[in-house]
C-alpha atoms as a PDB file:
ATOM      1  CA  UNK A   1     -11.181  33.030  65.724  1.00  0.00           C
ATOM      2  CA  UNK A   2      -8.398  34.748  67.811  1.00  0.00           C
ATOM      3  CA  UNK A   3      -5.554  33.014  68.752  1.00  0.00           C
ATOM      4  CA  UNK A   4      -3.519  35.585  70.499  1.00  0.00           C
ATOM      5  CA  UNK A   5      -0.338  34.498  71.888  1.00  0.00           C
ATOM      6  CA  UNK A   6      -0.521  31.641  69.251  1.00  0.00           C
ATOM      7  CA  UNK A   7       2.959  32.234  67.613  1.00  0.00           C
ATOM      8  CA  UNK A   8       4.255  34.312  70.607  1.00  0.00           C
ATOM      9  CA  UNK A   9       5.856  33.553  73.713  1.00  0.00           C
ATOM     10  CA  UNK A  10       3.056  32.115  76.413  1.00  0.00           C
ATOM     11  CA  UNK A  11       2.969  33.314  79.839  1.00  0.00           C
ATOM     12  CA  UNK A  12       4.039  31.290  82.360  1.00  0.00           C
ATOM     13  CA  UNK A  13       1.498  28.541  83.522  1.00  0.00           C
ATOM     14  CA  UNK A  14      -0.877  28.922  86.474  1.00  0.00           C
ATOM     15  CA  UNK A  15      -1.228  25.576  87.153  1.00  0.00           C
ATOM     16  CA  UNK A  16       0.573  21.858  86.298  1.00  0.00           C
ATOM     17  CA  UNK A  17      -1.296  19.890  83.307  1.00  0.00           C
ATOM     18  CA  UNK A  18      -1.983  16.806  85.986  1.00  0.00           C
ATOM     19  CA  UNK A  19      -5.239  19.221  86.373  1.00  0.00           C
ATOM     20  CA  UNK A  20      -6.250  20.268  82.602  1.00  0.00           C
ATOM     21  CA  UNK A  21      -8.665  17.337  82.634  1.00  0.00           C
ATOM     22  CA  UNK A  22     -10.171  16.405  86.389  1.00  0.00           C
ATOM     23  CA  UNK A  23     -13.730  15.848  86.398  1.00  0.00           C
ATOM     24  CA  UNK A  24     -14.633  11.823  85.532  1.00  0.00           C
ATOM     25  CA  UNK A  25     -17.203  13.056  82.658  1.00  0.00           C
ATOM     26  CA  UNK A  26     -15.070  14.641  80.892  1.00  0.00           C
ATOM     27  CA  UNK A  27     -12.116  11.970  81.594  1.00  0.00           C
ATOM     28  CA  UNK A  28     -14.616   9.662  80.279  1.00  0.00           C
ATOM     29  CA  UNK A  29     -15.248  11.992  76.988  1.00  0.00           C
ATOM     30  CA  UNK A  30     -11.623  11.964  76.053  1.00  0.00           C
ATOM     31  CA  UNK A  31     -10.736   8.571  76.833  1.00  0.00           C
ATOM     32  CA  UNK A  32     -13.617   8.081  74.059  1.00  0.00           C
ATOM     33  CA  UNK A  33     -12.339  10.322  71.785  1.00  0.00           C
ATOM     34  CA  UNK A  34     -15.151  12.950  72.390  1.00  0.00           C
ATOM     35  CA  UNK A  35     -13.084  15.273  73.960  1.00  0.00           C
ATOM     36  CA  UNK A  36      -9.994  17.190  72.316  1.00  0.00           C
ATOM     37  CA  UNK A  37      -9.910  20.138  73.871  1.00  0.00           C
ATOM     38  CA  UNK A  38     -10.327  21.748  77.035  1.00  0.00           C
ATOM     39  CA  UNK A  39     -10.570  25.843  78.509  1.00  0.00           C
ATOM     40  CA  UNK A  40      -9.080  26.738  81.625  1.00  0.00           C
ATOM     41  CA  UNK A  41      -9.190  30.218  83.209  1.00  0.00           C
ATOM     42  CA  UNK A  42      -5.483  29.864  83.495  1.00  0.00           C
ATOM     43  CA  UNK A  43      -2.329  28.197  81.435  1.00  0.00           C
ATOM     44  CA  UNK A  44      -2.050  24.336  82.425  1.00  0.00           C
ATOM     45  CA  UNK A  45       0.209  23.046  80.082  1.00  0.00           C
ATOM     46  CA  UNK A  46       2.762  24.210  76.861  1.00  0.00           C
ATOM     47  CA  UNK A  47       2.475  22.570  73.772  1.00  0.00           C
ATOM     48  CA  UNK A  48       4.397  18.689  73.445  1.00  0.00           C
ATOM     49  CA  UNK A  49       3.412  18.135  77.255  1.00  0.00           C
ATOM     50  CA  UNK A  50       2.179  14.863  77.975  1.00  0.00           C
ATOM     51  CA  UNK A  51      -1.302  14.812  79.905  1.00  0.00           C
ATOM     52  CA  UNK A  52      -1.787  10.940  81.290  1.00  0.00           C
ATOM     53  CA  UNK A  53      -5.823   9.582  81.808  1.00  0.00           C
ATOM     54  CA  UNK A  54      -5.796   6.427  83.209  1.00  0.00           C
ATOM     55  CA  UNK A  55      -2.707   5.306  81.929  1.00  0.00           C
ATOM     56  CA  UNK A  56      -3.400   6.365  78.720  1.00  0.00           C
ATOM     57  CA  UNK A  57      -1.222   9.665  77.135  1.00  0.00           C
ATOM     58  CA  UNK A  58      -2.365  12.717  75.291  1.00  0.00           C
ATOM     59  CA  UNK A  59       0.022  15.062  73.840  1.00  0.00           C
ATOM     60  CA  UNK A  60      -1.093  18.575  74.069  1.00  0.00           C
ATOM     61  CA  UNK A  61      -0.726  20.401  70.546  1.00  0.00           C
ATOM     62  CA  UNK A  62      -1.587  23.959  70.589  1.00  0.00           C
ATOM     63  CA  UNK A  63      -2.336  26.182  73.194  1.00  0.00           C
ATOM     64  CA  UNK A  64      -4.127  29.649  72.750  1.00  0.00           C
ATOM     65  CA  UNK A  65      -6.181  32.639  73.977  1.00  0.00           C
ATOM     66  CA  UNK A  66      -9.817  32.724  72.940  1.00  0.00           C
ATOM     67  CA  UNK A  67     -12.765  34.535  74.748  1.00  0.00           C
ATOM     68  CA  UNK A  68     -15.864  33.380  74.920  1.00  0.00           C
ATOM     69  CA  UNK A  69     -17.696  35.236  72.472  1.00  0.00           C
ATOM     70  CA  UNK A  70     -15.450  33.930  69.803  1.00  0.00           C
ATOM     71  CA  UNK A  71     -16.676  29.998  70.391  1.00  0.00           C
ATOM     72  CA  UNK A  72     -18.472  28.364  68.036  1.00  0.00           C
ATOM     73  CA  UNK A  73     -20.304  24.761  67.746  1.00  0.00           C
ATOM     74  CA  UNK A  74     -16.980  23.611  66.282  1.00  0.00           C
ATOM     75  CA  UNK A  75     -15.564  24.428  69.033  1.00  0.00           C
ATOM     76  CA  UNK A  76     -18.106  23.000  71.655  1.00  0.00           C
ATOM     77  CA  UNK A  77     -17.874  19.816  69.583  1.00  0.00           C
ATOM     78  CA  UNK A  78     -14.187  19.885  70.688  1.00  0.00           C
ATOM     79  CA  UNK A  79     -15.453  19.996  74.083  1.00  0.00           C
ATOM     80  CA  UNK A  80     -17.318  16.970  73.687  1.00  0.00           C
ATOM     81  CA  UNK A  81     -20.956  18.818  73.605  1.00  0.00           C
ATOM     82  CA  UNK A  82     -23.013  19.215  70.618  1.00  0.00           C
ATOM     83  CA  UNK A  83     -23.159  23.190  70.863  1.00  0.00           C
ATOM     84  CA  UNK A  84     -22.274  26.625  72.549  1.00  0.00           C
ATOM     85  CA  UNK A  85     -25.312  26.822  74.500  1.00  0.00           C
ATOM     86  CA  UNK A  86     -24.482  23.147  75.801  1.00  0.00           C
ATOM     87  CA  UNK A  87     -20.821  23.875  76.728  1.00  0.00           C
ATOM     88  CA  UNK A  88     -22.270  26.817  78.193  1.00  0.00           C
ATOM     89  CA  UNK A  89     -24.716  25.834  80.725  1.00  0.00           C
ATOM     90  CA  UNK A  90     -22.347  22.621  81.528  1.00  0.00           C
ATOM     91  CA  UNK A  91     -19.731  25.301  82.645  1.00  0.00           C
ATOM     92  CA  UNK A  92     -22.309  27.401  84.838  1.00  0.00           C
ATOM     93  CA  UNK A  93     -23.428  24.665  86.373  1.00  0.00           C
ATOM     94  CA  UNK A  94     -20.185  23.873  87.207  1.00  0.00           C
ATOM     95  CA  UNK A  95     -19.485  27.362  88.715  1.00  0.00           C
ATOM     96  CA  UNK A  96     -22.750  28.240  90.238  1.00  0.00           C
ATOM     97  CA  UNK A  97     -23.041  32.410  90.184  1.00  0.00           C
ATOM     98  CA  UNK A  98     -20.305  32.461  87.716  1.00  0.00           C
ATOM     99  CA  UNK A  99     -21.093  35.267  84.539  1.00  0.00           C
ATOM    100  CA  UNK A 100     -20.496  34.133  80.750  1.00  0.00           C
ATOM    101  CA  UNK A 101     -19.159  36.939  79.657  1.00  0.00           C
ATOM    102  CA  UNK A 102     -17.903  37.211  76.176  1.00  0.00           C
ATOM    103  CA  UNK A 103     -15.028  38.986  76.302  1.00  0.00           C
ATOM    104  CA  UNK A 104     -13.393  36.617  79.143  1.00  0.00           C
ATOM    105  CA  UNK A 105     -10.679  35.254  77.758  1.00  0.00           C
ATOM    106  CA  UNK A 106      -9.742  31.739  78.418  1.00  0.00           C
ATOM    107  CA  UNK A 107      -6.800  29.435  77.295  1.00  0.00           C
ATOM    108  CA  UNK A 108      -7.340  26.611  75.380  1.00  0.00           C
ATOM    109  CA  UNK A 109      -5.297  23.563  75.143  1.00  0.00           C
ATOM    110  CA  UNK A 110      -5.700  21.026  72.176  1.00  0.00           C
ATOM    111  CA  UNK A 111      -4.618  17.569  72.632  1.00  0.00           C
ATOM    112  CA  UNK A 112      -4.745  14.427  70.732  1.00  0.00           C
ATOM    113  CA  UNK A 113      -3.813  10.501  71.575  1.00  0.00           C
ATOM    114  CA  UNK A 114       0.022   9.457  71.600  1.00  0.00           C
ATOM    115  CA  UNK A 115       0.271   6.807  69.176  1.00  0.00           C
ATOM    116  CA  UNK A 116       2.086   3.669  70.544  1.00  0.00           C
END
């Protein structure tokens, strides 16, 4: 796996992390724990942010480039689905018309519970 820009400087974000994690399936999958990471077309949030879900926190841990030819069931698992081809048609049926190409690169932002 690629993680360009891992130990470099990130870009500036595109967008504030109050959007990383919008849609009420997957809010559901990482209140539960099924969820740990997420892949935005754009940068939503720099590692030690604080993304809040119903009251609950999630500190984001790493953040790093990744195209899509790189993912792997480990990965999708992450995502809360069981494998690529899941993730996959979840996200183009989310986008309607939208290519999977695999060299789009994507950002990916880790994130785990805060412990209280």
């Amino acid at each position: 796996m690629t993680t360009q820009n891992e130990n470099a400087a990130l870009p500036p974000k595109t967008c504030s992390i109050e959007r990383l994690v919008t849609m009420e399936a997957d809010v559901k999958k990482v209140l539960a724990g099924e969820k740990t990471a997420t892949r935005r077309n754009g940068r939503y949030a720099d590692p030690g942010e604080i993304m809040t879900l119903e009251g609950r926190q999630f500190v984001v841990e790493k953040v790093y480039s990744q195209s899509l030819g790189e993912l792997t069931d480990d990965d999708a698992r992450r995502e809360g689905f069981n494998t690529v081809e899941e993730y996959k048609q979840s996200i183009l049926s989310y986008h309607p018309g939208m290519p999977w190409l695999p060299q789009m690169r994507v950002w990916v932002h880790e994130f785990r519970p805060v412990q209280e």
